[in-house]
C-alpha atoms as a PDB file:
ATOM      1  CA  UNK A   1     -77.868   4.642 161.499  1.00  0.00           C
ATOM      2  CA  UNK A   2     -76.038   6.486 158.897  1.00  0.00           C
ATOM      3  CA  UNK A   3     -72.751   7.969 158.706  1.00  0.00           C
ATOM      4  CA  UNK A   4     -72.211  11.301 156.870  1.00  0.00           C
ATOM      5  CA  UNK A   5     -69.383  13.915 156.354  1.00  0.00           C
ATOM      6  CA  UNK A   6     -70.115  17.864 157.257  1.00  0.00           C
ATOM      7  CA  UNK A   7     -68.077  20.545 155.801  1.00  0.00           C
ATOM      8  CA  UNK A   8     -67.339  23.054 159.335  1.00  0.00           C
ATOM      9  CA  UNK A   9     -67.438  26.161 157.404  1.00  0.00           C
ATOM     10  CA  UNK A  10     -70.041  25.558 155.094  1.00  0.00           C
ATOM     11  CA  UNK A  11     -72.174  23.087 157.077  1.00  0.00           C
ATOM     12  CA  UNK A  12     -72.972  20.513 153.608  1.00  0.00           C
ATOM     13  CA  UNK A  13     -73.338  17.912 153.525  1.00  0.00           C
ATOM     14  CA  UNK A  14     -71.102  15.415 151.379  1.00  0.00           C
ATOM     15  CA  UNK A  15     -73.055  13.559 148.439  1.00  0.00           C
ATOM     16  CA  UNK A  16     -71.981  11.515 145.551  1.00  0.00           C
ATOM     17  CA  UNK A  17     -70.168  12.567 143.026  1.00  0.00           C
ATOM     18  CA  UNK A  18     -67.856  15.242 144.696  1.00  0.00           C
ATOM     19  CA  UNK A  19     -70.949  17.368 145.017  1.00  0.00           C
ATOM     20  CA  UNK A  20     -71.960  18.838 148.552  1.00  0.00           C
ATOM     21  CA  UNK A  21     -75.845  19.188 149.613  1.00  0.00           C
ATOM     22  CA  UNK A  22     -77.385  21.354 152.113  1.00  0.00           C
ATOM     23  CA  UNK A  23     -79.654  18.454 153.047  1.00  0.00           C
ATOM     24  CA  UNK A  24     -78.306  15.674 155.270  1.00  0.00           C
ATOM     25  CA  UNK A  25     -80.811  13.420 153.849  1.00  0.00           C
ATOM     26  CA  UNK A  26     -79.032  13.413 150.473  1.00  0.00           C
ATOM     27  CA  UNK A  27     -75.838  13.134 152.205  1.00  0.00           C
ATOM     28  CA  UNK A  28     -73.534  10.047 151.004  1.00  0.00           C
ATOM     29  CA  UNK A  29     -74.181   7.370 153.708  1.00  0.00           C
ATOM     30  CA  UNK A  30     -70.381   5.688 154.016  1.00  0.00           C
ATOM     31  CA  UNK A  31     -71.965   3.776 156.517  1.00  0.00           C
ATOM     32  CA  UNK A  32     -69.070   2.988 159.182  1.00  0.00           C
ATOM     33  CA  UNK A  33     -67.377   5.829 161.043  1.00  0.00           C
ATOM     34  CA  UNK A  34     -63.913   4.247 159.828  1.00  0.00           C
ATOM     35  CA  UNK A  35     -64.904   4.324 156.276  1.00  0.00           C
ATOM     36  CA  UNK A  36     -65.658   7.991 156.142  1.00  0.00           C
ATOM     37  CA  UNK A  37     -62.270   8.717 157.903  1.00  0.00           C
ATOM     38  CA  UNK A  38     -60.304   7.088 155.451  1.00  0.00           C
ATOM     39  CA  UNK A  39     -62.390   8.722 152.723  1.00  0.00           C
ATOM     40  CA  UNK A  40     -61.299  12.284 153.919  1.00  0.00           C
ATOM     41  CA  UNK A  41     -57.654  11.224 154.264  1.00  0.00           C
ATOM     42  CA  UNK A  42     -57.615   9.881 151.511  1.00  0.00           C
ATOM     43  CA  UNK A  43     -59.250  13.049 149.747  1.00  0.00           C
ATOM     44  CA  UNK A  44     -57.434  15.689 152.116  1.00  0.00           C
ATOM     45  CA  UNK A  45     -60.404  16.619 153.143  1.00  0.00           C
ATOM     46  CA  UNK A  46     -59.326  18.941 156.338  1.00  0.00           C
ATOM     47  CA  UNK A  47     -62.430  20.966 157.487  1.00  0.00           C
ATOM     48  CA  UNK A  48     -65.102  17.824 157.842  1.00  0.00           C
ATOM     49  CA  UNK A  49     -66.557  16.522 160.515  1.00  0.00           C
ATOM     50  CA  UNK A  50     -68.164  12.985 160.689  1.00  0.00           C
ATOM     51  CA  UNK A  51     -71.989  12.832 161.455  1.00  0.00           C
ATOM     52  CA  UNK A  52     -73.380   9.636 162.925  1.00  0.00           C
ATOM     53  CA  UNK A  53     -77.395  10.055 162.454  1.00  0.00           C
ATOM     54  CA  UNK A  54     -79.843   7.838 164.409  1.00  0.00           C
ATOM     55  CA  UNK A  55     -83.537   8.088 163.781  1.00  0.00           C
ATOM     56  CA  UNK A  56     -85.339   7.623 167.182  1.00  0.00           C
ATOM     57  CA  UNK A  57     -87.835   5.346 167.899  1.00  0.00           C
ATOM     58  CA  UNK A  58     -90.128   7.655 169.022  1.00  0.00           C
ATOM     59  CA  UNK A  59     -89.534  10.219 166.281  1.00  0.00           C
ATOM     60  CA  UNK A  60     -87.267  12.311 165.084  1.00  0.00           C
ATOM     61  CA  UNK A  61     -83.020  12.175 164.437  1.00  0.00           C
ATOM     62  CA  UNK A  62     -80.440  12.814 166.760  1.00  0.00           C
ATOM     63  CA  UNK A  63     -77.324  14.419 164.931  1.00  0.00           C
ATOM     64  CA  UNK A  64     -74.155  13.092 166.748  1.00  0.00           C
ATOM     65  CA  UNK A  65     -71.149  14.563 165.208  1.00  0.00           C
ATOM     66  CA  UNK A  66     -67.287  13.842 165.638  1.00  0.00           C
ATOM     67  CA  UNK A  67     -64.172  16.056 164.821  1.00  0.00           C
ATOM     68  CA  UNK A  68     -62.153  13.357 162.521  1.00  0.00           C
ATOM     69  CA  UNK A  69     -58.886  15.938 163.708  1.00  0.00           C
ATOM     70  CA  UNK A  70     -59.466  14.299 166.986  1.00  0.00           C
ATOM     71  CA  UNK A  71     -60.074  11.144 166.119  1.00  0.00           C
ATOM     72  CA  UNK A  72     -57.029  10.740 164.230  1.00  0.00           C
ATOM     73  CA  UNK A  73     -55.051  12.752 166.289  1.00  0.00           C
ATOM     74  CA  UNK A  74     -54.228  15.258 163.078  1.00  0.00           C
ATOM     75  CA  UNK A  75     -53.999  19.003 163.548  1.00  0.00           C
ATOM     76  CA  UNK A  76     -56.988  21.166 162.608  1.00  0.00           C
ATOM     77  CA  UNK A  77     -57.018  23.292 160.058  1.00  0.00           C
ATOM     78  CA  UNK A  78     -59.966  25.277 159.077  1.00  0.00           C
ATOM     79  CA  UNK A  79     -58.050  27.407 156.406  1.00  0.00           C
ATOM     80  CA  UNK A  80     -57.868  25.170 153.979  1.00  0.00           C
ATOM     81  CA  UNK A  81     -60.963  24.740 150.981  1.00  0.00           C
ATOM     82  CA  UNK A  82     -62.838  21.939 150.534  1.00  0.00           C
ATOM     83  CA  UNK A  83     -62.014  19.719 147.154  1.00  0.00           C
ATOM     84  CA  UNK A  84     -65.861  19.712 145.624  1.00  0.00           C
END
């Protein structure tokens, strides 16, 4: 399991370094759904979502993804730019 952050508008991908990737697979893993919620507040990061991706057994990934707005209960705001 790994747990990534999506830019809505842009649909990125966050990787290291402040840089954002179009490829999930080098996406930043933060690795616990709380982690990469306190990364975004702490980086006012407004327009992400949180992607929890599961490889299946069987073959291939399932994408689950999570509005951190509504997890944390803060209003959305899609106007606002990404901080690269």
């Amino acid at each position: 399991m790994r747990v990534i952050l999506q830019n809505n508008s842009s649909s990125l991908y966050f990787g290291g370094g402040g840089q954002w990737t179009p490829g999930f697979k080098e996406a930043f893993d933060f690795r616990a759904l709380e982690t990469a919620i306190e990364f975004s507040r702490r980086e006012n990061l407004t327009d992400v979502q949180a992607v929890i991706i599961q490889e299946r057994a069987g073959g291939g990934v399932e994408f689950m993804p999570y509005s951190i707005q509504r997890l944390v209960g803060l209003p959305h705001s899609g106007s606002q730019e990404l901080r690269a």
